[in-house]
PDB file of N, CA and C in Angstrom:
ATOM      1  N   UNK A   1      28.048   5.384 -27.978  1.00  0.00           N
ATOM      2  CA  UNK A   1      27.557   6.475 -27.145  1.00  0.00           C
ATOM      3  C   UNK A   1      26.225   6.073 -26.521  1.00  0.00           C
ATOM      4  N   UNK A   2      26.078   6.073 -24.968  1.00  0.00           N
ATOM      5  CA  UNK A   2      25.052   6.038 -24.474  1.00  0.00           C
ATOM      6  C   UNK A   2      24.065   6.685 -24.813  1.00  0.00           C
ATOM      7  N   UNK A   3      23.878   7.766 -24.596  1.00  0.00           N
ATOM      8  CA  UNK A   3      23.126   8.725 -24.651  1.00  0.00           C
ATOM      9  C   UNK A   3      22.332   8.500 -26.074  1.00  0.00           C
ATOM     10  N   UNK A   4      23.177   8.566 -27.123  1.00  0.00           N
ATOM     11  CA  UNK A   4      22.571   8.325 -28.668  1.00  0.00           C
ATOM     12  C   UNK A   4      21.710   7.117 -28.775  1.00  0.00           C
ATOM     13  N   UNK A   5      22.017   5.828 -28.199  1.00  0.00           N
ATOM     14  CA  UNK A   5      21.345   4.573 -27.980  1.00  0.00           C
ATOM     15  C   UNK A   5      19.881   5.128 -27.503  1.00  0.00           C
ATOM     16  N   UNK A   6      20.038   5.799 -25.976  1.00  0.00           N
ATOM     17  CA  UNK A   6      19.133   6.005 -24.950  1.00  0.00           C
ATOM     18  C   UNK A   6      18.063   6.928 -25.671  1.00  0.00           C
ATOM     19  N   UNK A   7      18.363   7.889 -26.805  1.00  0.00           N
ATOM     20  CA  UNK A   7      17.786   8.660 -27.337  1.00  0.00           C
ATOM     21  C   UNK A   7      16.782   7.518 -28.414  1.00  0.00           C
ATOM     22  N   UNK A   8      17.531   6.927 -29.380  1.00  0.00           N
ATOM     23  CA  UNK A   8      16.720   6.054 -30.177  1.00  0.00           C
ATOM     24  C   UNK A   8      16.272   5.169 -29.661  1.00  0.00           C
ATOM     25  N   UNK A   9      16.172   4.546 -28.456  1.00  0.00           N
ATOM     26  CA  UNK A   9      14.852   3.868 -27.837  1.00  0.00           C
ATOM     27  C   UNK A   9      13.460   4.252 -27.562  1.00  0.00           C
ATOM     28  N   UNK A  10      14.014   6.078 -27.015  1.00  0.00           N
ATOM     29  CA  UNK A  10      13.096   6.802 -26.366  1.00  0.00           C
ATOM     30  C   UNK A  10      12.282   7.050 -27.582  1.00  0.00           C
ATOM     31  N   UNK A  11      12.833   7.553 -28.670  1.00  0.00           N
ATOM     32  CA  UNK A  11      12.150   8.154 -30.268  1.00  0.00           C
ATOM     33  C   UNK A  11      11.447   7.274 -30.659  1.00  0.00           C
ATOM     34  N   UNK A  12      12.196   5.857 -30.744  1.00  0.00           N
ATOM     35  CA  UNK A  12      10.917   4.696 -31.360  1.00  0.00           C
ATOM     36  C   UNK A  12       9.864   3.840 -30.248  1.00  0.00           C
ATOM     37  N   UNK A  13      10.199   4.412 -28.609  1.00  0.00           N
ATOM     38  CA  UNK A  13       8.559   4.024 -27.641  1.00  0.00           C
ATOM     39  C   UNK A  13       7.966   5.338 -28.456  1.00  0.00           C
ATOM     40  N   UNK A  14       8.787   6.466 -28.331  1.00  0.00           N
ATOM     41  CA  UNK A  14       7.217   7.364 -28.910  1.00  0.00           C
ATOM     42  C   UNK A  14       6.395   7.440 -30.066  1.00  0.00           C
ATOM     43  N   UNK A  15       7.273   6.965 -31.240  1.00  0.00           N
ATOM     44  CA  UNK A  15       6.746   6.713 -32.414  1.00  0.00           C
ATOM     45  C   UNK A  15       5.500   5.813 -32.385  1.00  0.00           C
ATOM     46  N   UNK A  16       5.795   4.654 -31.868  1.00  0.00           N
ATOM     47  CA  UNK A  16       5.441   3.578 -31.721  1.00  0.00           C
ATOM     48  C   UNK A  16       3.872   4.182 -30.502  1.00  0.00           C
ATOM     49  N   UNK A  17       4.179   4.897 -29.773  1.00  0.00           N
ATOM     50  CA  UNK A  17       2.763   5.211 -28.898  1.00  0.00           C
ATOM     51  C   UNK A  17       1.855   6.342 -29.572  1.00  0.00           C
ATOM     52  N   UNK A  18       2.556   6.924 -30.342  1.00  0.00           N
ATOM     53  CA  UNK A  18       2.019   8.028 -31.416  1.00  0.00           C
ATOM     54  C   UNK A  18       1.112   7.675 -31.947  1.00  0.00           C
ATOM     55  N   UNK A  19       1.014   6.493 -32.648  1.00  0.00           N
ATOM     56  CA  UNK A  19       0.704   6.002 -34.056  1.00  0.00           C
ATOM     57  C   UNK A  19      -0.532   4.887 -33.643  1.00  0.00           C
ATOM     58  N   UNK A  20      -0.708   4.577 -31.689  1.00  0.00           N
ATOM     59  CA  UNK A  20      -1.642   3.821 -31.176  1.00  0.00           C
ATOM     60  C   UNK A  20      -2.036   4.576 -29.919  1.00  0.00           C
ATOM     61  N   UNK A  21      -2.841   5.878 -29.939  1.00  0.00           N
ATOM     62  CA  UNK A  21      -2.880   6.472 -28.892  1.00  0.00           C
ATOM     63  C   UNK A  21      -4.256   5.893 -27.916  1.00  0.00           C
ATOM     64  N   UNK A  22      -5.215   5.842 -28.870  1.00  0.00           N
ATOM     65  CA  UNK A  22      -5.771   5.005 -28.268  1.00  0.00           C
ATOM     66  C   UNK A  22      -5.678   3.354 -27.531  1.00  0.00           C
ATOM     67  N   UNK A  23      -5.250   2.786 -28.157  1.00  0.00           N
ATOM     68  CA  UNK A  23      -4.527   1.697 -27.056  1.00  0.00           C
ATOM     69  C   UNK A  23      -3.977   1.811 -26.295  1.00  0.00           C
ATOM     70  N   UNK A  24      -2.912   2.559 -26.476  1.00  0.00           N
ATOM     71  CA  UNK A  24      -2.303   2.975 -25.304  1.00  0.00           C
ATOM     72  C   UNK A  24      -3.065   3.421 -23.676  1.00  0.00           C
ATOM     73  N   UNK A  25      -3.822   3.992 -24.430  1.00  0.00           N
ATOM     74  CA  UNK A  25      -4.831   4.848 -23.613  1.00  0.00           C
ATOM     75  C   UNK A  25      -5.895   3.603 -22.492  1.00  0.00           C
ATOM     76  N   UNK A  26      -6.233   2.603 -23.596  1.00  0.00           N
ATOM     77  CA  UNK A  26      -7.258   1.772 -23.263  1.00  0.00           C
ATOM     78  C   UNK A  26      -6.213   0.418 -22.016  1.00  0.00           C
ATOM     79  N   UNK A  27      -4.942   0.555 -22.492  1.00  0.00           N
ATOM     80  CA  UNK A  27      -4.304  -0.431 -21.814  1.00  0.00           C
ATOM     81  C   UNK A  27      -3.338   0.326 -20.496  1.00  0.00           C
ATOM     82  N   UNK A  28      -3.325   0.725 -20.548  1.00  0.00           N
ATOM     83  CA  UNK A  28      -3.328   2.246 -19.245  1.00  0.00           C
ATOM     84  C   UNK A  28      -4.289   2.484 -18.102  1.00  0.00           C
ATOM     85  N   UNK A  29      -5.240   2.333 -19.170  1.00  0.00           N
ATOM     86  CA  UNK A  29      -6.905   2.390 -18.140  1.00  0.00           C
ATOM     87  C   UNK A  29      -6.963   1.331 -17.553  1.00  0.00           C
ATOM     88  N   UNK A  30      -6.800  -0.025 -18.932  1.00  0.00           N
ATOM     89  CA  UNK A  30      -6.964  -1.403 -17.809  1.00  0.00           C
ATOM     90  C   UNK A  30      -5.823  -1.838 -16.806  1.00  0.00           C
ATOM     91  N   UNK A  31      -4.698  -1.161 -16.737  1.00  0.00           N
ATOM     92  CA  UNK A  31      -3.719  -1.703 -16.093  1.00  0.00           C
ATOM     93  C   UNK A  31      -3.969  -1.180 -14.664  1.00  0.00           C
ATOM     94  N   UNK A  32      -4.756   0.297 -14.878  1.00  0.00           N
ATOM     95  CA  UNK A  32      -5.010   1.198 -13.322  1.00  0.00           C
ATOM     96  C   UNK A  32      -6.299   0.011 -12.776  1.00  0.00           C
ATOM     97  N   UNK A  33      -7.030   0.129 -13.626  1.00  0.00           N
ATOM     98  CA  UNK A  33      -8.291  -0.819 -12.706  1.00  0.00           C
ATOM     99  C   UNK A  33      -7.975  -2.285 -12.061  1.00  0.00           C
ATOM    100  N   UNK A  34      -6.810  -2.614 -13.227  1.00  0.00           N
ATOM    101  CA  UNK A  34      -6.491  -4.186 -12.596  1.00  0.00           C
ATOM    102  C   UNK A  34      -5.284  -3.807 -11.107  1.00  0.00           C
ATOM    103  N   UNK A  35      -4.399  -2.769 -11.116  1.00  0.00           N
ATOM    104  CA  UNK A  35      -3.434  -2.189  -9.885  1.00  0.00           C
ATOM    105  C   UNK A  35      -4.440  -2.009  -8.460  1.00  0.00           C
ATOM    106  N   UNK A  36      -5.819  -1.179  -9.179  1.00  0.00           N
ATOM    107  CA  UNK A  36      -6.825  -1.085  -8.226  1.00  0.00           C
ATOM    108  C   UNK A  36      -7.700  -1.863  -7.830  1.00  0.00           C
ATOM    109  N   UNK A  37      -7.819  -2.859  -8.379  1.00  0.00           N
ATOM    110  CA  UNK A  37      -9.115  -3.861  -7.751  1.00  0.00           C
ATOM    111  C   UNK A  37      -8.648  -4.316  -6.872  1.00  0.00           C
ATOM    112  N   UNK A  38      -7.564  -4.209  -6.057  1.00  0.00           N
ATOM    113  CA  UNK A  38      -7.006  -4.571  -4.718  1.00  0.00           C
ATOM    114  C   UNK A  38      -7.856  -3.881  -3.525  1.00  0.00           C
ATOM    115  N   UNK A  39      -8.386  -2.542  -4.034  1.00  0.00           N
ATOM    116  CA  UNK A  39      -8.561  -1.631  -2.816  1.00  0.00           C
ATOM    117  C   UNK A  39      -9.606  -1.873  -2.154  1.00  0.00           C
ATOM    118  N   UNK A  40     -10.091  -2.813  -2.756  1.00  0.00           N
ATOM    119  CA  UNK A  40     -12.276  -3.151  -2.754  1.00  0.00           C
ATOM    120  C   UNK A  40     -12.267  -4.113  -1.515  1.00  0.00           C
ATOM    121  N   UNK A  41     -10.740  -5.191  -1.349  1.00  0.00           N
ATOM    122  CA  UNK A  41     -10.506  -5.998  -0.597  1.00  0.00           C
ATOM    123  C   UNK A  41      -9.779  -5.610   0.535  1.00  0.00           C
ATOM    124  N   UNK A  42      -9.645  -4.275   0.977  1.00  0.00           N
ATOM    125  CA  UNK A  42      -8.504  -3.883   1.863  1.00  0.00           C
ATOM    126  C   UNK A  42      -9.672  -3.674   3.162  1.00  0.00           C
ATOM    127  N   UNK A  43      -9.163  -3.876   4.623  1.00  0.00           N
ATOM    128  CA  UNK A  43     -10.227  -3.687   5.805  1.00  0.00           C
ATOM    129  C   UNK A  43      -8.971  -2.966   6.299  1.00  0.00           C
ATOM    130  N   UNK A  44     -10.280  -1.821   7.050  1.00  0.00           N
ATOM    131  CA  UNK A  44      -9.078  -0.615   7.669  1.00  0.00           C
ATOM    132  C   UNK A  44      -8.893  -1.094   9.302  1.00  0.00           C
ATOM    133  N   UNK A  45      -7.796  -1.101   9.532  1.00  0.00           N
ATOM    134  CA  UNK A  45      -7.638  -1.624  11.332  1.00  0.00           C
ATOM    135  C   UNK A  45      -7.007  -0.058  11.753  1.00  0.00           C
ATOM    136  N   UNK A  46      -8.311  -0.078  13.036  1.00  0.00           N
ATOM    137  CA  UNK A  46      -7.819   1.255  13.792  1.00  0.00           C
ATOM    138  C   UNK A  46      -7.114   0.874  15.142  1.00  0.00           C
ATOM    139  N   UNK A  47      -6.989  -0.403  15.297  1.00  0.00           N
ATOM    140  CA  UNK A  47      -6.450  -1.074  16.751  1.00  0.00           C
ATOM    141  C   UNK A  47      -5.041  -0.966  16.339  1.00  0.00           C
ATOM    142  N   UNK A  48      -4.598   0.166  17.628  1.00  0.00           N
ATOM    143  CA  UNK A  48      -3.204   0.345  17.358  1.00  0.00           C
ATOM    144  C   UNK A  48      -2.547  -1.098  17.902  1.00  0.00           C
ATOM    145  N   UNK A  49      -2.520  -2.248  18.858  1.00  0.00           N
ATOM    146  CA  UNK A  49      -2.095  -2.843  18.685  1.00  0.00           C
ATOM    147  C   UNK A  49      -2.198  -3.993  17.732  1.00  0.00           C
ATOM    148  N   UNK A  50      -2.766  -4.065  17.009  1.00  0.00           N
ATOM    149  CA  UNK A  50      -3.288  -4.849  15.872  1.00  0.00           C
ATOM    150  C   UNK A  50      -2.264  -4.176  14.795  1.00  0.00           C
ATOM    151  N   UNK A  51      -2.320  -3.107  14.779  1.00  0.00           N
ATOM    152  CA  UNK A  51      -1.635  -2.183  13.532  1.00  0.00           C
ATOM    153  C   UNK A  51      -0.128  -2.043  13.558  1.00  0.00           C
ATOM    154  N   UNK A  52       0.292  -1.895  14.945  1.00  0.00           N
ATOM    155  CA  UNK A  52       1.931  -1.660  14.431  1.00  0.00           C
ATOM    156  C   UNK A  52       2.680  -2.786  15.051  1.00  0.00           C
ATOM    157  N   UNK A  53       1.735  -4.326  15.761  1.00  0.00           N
ATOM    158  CA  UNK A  53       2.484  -4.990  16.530  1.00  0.00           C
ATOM    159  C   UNK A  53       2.322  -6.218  15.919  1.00  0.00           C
ATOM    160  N   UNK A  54       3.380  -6.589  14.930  1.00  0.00           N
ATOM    161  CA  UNK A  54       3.559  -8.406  14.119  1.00  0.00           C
ATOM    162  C   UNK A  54       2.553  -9.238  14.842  1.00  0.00           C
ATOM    163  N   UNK A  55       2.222  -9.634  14.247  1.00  0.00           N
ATOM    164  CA  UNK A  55       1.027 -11.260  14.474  1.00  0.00           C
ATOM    165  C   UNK A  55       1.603 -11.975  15.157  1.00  0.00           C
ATOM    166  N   UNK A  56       1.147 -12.546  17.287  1.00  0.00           N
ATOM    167  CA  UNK A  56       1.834 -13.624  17.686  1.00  0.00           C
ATOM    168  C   UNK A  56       3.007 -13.171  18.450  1.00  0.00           C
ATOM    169  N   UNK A  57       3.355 -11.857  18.430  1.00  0.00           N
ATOM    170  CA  UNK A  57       3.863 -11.416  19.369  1.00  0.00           C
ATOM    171  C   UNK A  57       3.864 -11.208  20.587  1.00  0.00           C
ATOM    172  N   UNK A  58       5.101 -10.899  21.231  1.00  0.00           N
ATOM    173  CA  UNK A  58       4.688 -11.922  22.990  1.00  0.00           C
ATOM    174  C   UNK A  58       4.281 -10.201  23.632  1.00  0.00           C
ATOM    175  N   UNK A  59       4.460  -9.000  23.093  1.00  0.00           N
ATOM    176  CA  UNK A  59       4.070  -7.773  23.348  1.00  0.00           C
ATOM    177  C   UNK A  59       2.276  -8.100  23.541  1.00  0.00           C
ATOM    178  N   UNK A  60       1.555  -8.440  22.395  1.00  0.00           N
ATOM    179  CA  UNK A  60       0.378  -8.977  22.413  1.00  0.00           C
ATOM    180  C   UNK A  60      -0.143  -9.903  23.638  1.00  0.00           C
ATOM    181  N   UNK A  61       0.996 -10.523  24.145  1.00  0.00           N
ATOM    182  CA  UNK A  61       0.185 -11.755  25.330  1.00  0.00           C
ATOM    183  C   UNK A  61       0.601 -10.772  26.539  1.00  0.00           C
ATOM    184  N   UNK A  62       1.559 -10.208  26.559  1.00  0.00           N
ATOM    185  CA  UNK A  62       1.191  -9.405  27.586  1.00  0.00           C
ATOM    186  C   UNK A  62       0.481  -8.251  27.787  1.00  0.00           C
ATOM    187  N   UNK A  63      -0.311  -7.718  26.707  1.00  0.00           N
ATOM    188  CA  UNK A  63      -1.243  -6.510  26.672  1.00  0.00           C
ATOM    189  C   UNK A  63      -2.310  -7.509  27.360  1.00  0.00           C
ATOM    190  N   UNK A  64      -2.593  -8.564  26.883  1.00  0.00           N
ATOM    191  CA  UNK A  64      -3.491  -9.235  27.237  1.00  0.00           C
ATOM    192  C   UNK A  64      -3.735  -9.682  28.648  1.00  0.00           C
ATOM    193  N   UNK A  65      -2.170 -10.145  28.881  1.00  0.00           N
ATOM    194  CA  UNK A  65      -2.050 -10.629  30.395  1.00  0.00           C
ATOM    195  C   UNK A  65      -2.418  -9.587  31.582  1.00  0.00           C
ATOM    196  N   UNK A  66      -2.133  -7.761  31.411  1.00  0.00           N
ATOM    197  CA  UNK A  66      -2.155  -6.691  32.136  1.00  0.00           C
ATOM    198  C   UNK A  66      -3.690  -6.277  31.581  1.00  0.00           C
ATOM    199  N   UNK A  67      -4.383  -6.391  30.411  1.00  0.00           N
ATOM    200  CA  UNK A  67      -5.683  -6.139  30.867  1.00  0.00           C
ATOM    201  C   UNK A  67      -6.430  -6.969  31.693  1.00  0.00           C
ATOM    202  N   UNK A  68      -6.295  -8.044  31.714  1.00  0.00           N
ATOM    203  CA  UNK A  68      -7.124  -8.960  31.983  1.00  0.00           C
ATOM    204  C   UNK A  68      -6.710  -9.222  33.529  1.00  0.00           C
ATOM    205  N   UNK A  69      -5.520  -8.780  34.376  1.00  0.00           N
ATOM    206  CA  UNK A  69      -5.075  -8.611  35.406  1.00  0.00           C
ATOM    207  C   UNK A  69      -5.602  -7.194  36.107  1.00  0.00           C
ATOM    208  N   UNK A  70      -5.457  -6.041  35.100  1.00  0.00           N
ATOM    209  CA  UNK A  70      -5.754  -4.964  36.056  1.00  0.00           C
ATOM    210  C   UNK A  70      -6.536  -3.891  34.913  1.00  0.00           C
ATOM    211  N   UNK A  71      -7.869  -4.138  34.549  1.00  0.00           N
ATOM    212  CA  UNK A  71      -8.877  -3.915  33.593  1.00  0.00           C
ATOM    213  C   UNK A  71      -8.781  -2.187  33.876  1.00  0.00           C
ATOM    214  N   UNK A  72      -8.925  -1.256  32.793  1.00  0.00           N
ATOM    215  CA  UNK A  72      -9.457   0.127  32.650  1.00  0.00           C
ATOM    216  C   UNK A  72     -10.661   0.473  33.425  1.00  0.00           C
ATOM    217  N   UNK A  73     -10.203   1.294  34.642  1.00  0.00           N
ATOM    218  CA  UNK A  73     -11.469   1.557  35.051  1.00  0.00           C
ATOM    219  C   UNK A  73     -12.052   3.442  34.611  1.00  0.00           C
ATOM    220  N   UNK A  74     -11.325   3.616  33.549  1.00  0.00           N
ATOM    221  CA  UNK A  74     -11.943   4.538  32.886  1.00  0.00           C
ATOM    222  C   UNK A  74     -11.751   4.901  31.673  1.00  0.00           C
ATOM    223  N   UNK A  75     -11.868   6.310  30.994  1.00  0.00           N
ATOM    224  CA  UNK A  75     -10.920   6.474  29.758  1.00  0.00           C
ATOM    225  C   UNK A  75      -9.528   6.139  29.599  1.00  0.00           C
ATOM    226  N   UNK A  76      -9.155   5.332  28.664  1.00  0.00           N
ATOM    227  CA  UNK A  76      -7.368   5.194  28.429  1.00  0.00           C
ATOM    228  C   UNK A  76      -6.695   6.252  27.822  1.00  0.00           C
ATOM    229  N   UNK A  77      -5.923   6.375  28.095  1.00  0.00           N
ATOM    230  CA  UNK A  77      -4.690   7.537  27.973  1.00  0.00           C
ATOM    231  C   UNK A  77      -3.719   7.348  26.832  1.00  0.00           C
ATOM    232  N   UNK A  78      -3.458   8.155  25.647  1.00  0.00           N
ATOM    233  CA  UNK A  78      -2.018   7.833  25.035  1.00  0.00           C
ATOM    234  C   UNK A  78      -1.580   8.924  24.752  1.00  0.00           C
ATOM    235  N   UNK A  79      -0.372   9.069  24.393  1.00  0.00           N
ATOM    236  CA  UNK A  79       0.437  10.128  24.104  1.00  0.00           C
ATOM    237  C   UNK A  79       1.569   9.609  22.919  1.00  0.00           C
ATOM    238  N   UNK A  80       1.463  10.534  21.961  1.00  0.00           N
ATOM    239  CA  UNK A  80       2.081  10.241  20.667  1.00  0.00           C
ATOM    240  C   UNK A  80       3.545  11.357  20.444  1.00  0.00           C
ATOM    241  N   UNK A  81       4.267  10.601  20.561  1.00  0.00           N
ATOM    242  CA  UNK A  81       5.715  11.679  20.482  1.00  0.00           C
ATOM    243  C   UNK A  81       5.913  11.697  19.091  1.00  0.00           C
TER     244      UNK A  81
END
């Protein structure tokens, strides 16, 4: 029976975390800080083409090619559907 198996695994993780709550606790804590020390290294990009357009893309050489052909001569415009 599944279920009966699935039950006595579940009974002896809890026994077993019962009886070390503090470790548990302490290796929990270190597992969040080590998941999180990623975030310290993250840089936020607000350049929408930077942000949703793959690295080296030929979309990119031509944003480039039409600014640099016919430059903003004022505020730019977008519209988000």
């Amino acid at each position: 029976d599944h279920h009966g198996k699935l039950e006595r695994i579940l009974y002896k993780i809890g026994v077993f975390l019962a009886q070390r709550p503090w470790q548990f606790i302490f290796f929990s804590i270190l597992l969040i800080v080590g998941c999180a020390s990623g975030v310290a290294s993250f840089e936020n990009e607000i350049r929408q083409d930077k942000l949703w357009v793959p690295t080296g893309a030929v979309s990119l050489d031509q944003s480039d090619y039409v600014d640099g052909t016919w430059p903003a001569s004022g505020a730019r415009a977008m519209t988000v559907w």
